[in-house]
N, C-alpha and C. Protein backbone atom coordinates (compact mmCIF):
# COMPACT_ATOMS: atom_id res chain seq x y z
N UNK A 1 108.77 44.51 100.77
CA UNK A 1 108.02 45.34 101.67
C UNK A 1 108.54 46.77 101.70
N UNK A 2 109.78 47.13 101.64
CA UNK A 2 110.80 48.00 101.34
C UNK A 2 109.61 49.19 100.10
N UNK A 3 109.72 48.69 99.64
CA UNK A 3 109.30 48.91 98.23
C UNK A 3 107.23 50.11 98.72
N UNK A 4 106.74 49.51 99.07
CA UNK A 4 105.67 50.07 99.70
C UNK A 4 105.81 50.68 100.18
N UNK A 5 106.82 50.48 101.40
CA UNK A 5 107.19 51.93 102.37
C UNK A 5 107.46 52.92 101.71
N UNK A 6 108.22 53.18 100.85
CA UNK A 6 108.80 53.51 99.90
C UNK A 6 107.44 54.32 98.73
N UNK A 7 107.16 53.88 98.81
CA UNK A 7 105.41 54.65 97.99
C UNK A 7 104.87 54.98 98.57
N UNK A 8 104.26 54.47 99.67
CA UNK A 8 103.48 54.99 100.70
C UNK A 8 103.64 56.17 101.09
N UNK A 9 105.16 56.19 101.40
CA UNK A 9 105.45 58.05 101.95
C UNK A 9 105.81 59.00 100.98
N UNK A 10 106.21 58.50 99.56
CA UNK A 10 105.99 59.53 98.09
C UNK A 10 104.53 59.78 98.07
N UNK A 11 103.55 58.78 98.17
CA UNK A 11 102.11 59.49 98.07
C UNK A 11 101.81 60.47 98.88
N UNK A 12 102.44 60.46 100.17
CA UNK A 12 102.00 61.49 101.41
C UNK A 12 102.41 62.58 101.09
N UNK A 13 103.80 62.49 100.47
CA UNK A 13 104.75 63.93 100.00
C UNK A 13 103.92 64.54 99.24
N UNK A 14 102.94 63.78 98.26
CA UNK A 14 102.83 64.30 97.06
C UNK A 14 100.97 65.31 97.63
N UNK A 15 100.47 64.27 98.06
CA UNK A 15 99.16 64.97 98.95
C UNK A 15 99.23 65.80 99.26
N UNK A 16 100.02 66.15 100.55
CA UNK A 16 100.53 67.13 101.47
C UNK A 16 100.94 68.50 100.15
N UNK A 17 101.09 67.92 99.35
CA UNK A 17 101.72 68.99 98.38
C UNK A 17 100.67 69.70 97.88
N UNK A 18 99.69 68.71 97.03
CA UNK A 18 98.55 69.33 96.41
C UNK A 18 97.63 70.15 97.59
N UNK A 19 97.33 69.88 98.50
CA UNK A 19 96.69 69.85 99.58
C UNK A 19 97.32 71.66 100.16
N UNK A 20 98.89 71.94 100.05
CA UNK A 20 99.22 73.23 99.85
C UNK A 20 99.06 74.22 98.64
N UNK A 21 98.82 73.34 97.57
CA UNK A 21 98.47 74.16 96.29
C UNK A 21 97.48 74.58 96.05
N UNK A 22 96.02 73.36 96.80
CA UNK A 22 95.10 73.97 96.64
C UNK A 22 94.56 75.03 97.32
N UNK A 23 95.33 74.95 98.82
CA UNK A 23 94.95 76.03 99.94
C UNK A 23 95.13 77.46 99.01
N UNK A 24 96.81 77.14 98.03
CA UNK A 24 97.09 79.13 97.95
C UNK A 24 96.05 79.33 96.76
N UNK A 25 95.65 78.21 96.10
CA UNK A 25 94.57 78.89 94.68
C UNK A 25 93.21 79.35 95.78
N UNK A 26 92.85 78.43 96.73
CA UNK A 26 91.89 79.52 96.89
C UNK A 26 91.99 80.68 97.57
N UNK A 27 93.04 80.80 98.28
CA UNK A 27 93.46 82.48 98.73
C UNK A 27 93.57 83.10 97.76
N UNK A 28 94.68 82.90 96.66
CA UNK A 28 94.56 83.73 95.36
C UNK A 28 93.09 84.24 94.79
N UNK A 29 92.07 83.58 94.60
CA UNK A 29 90.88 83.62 93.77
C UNK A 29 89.82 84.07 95.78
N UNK A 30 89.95 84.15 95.79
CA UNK A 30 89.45 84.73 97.59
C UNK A 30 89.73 86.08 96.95
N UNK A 31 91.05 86.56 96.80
CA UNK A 31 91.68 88.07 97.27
C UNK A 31 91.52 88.44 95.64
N UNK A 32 90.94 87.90 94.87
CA UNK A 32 91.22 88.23 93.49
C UNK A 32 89.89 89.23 92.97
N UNK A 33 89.65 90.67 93.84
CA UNK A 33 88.64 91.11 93.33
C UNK A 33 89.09 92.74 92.48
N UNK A 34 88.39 93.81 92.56
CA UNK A 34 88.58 95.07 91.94
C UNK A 34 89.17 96.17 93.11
N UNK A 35 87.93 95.98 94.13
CA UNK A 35 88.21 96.93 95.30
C UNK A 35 87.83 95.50 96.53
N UNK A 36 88.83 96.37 97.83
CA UNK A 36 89.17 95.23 98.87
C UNK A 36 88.25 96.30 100.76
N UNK A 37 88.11 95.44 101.14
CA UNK A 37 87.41 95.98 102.28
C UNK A 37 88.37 96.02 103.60
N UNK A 38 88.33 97.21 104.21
CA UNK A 38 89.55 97.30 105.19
C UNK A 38 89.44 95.76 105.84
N UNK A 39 88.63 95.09 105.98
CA UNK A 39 88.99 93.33 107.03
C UNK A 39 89.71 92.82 105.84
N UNK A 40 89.51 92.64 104.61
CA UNK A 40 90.00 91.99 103.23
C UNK A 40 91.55 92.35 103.24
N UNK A 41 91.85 93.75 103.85
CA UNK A 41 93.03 94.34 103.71
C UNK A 41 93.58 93.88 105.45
N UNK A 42 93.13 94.24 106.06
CA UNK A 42 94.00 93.90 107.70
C UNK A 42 94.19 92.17 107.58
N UNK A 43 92.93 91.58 106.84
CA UNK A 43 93.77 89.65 106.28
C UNK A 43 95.06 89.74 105.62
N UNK A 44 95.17 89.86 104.51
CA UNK A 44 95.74 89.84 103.69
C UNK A 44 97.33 90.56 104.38
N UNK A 45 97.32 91.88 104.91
CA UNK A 45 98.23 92.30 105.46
C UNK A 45 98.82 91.84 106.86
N UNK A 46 98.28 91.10 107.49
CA UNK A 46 98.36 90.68 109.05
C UNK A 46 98.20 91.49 109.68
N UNK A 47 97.37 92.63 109.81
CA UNK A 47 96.94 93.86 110.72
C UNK A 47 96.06 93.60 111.41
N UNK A 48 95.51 94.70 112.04
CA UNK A 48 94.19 94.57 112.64
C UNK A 48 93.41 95.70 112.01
N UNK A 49 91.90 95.12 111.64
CA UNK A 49 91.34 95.94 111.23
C UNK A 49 90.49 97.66 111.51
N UNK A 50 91.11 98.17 112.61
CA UNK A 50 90.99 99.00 113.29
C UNK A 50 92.56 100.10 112.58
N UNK A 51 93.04 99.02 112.35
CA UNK A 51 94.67 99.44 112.02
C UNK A 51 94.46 100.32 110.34
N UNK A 52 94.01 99.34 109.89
CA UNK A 52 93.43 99.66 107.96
C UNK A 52 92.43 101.05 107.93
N UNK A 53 91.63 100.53 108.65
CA UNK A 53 90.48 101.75 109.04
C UNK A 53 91.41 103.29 109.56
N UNK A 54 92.28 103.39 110.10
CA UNK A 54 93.25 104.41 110.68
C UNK A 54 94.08 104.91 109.26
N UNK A 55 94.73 104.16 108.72
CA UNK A 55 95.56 104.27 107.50
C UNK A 55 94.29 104.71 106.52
N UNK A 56 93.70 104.70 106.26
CA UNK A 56 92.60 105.28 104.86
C UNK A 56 91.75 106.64 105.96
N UNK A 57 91.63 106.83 106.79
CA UNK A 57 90.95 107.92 107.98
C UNK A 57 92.52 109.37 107.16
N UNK A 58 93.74 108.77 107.61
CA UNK A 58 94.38 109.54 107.89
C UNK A 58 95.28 109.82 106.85
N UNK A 59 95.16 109.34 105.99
CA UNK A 59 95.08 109.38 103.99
C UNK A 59 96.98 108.70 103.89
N UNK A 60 97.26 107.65 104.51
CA UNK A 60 97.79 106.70 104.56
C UNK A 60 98.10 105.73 103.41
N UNK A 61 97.00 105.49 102.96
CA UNK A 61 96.76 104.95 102.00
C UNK A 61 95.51 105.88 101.51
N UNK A 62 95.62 105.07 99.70
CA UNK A 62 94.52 105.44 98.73
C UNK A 62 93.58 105.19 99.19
N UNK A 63 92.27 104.98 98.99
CA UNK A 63 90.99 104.81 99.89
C UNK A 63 90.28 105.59 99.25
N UNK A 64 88.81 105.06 98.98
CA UNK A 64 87.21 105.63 98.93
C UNK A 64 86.16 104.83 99.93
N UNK A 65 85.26 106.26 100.50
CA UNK A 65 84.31 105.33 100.97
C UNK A 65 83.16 105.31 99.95
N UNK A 66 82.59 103.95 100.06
CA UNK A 66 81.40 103.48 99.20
C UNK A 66 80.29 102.95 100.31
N UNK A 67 79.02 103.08 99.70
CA UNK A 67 77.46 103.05 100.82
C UNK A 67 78.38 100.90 100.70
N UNK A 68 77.77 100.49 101.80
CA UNK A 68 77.65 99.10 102.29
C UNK A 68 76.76 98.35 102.31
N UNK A 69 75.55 99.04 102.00
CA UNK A 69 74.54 98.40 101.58
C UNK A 69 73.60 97.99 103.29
N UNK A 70 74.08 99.11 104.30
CA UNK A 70 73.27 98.93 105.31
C UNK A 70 73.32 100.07 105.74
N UNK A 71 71.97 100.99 105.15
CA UNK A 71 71.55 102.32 105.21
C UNK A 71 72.47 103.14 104.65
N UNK A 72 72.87 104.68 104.94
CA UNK A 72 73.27 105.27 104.34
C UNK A 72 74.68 105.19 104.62
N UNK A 73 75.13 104.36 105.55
CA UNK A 73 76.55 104.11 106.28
C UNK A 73 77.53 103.84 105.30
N UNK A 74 78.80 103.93 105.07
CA UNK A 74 79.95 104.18 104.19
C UNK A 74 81.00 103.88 104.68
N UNK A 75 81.69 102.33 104.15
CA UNK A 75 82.61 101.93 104.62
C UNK A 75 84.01 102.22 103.37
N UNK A 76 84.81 102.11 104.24
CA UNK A 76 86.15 102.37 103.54
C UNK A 76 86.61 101.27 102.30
N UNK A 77 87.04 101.47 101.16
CA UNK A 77 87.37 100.31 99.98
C UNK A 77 88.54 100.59 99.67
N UNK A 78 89.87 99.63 99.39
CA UNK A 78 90.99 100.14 98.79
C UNK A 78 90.97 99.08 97.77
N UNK A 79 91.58 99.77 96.63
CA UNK A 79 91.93 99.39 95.23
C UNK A 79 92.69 98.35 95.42
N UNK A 80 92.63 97.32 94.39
CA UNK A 80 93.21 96.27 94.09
C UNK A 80 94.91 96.69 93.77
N UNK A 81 95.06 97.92 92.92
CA UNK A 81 96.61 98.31 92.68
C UNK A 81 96.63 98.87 93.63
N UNK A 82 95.90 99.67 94.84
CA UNK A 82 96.88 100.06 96.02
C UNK A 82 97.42 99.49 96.59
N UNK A 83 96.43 98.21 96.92
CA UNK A 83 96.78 97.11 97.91
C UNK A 83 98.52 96.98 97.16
N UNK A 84 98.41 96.54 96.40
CA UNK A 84 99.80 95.90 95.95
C UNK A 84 101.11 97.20 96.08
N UNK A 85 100.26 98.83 95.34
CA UNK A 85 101.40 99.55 95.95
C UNK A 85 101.90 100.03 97.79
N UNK A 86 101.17 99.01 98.29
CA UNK A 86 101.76 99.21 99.88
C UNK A 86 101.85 97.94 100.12
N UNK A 87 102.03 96.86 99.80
CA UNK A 87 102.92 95.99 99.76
C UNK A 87 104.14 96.09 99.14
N UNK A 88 104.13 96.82 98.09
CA UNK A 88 105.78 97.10 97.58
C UNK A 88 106.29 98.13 98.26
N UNK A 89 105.66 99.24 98.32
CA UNK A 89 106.38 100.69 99.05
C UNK A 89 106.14 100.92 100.21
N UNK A 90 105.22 100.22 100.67
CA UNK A 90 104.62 100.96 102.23
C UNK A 90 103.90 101.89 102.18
N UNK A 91 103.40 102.58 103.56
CA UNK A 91 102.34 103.48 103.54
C UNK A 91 102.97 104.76 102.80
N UNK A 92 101.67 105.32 102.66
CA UNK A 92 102.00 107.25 102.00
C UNK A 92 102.72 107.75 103.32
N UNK A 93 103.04 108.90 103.24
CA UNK A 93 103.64 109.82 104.55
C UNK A 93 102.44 110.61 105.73
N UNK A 94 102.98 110.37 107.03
CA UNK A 94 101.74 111.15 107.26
C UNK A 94 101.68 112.67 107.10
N UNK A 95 100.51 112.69 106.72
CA UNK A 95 99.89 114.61 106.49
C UNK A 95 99.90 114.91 107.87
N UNK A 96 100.42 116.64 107.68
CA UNK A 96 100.64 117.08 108.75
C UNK A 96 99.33 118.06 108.76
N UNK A 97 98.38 118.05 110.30
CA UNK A 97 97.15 118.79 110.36
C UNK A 97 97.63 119.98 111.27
N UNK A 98 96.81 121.14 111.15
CA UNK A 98 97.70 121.97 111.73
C UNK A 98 96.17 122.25 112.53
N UNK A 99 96.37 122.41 114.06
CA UNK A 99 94.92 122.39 114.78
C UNK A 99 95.12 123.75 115.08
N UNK A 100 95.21 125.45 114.30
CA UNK A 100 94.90 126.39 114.54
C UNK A 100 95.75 127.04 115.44
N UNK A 101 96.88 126.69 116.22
CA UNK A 101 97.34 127.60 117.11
C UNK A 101 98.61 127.98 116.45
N UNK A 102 98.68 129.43 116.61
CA UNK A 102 100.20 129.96 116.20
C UNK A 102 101.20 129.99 117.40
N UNK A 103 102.30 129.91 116.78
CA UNK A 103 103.52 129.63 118.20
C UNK A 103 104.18 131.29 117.70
């Protein structure tokens, strides 16, 4: 009887296993496109997407806006190699705006 128990919970190990392998292939092949959409990017990063949208506004990151395909409106896209160069380096620096007053 030993012996079953004994398999029974190697099969579970082994499930539980595939069952994690298959979860990360489909995140991998999910996130596996050209250009990524600030929600695609606040997932992927654990942000909030208000957060992504701020970082590409304030040239934070690389960023283009492209039409969305609902009217002439233009949402923000970041590159597949940016994404990855702000996962390795972090954000760009912020630009300094100068709002016109002399001291």
């Amino acid at each position: 009887m030993l012996e079953f128990d004994e398999l029974a919970a190697r099969l579970d190990r082994i499930e539980t296993t595939l069952s994690e392998l298959v979860g990360q292939l489909v995140s991998l092949t999910k996130y596996d496109k050209e250009f990524y959409t600030t929600a695609d990017v606040a997932e992927i990063l654990d942000r909030a997407e208000f957060t992504v949208r701020e970082w590409c506004r304030l040239g934070r990151v690389h960023a283009s806006k492209r039409l969305n395909g609902r009217g002439t409106s233009k949402e923000w896209v970041i590159s597949r190699e940016e994404l990855g160069r702000i996962q390795k380096e972090g954000l760009l620096p912020v630009k300094s705006f100068s709002c016109g007053r002399v001291r």
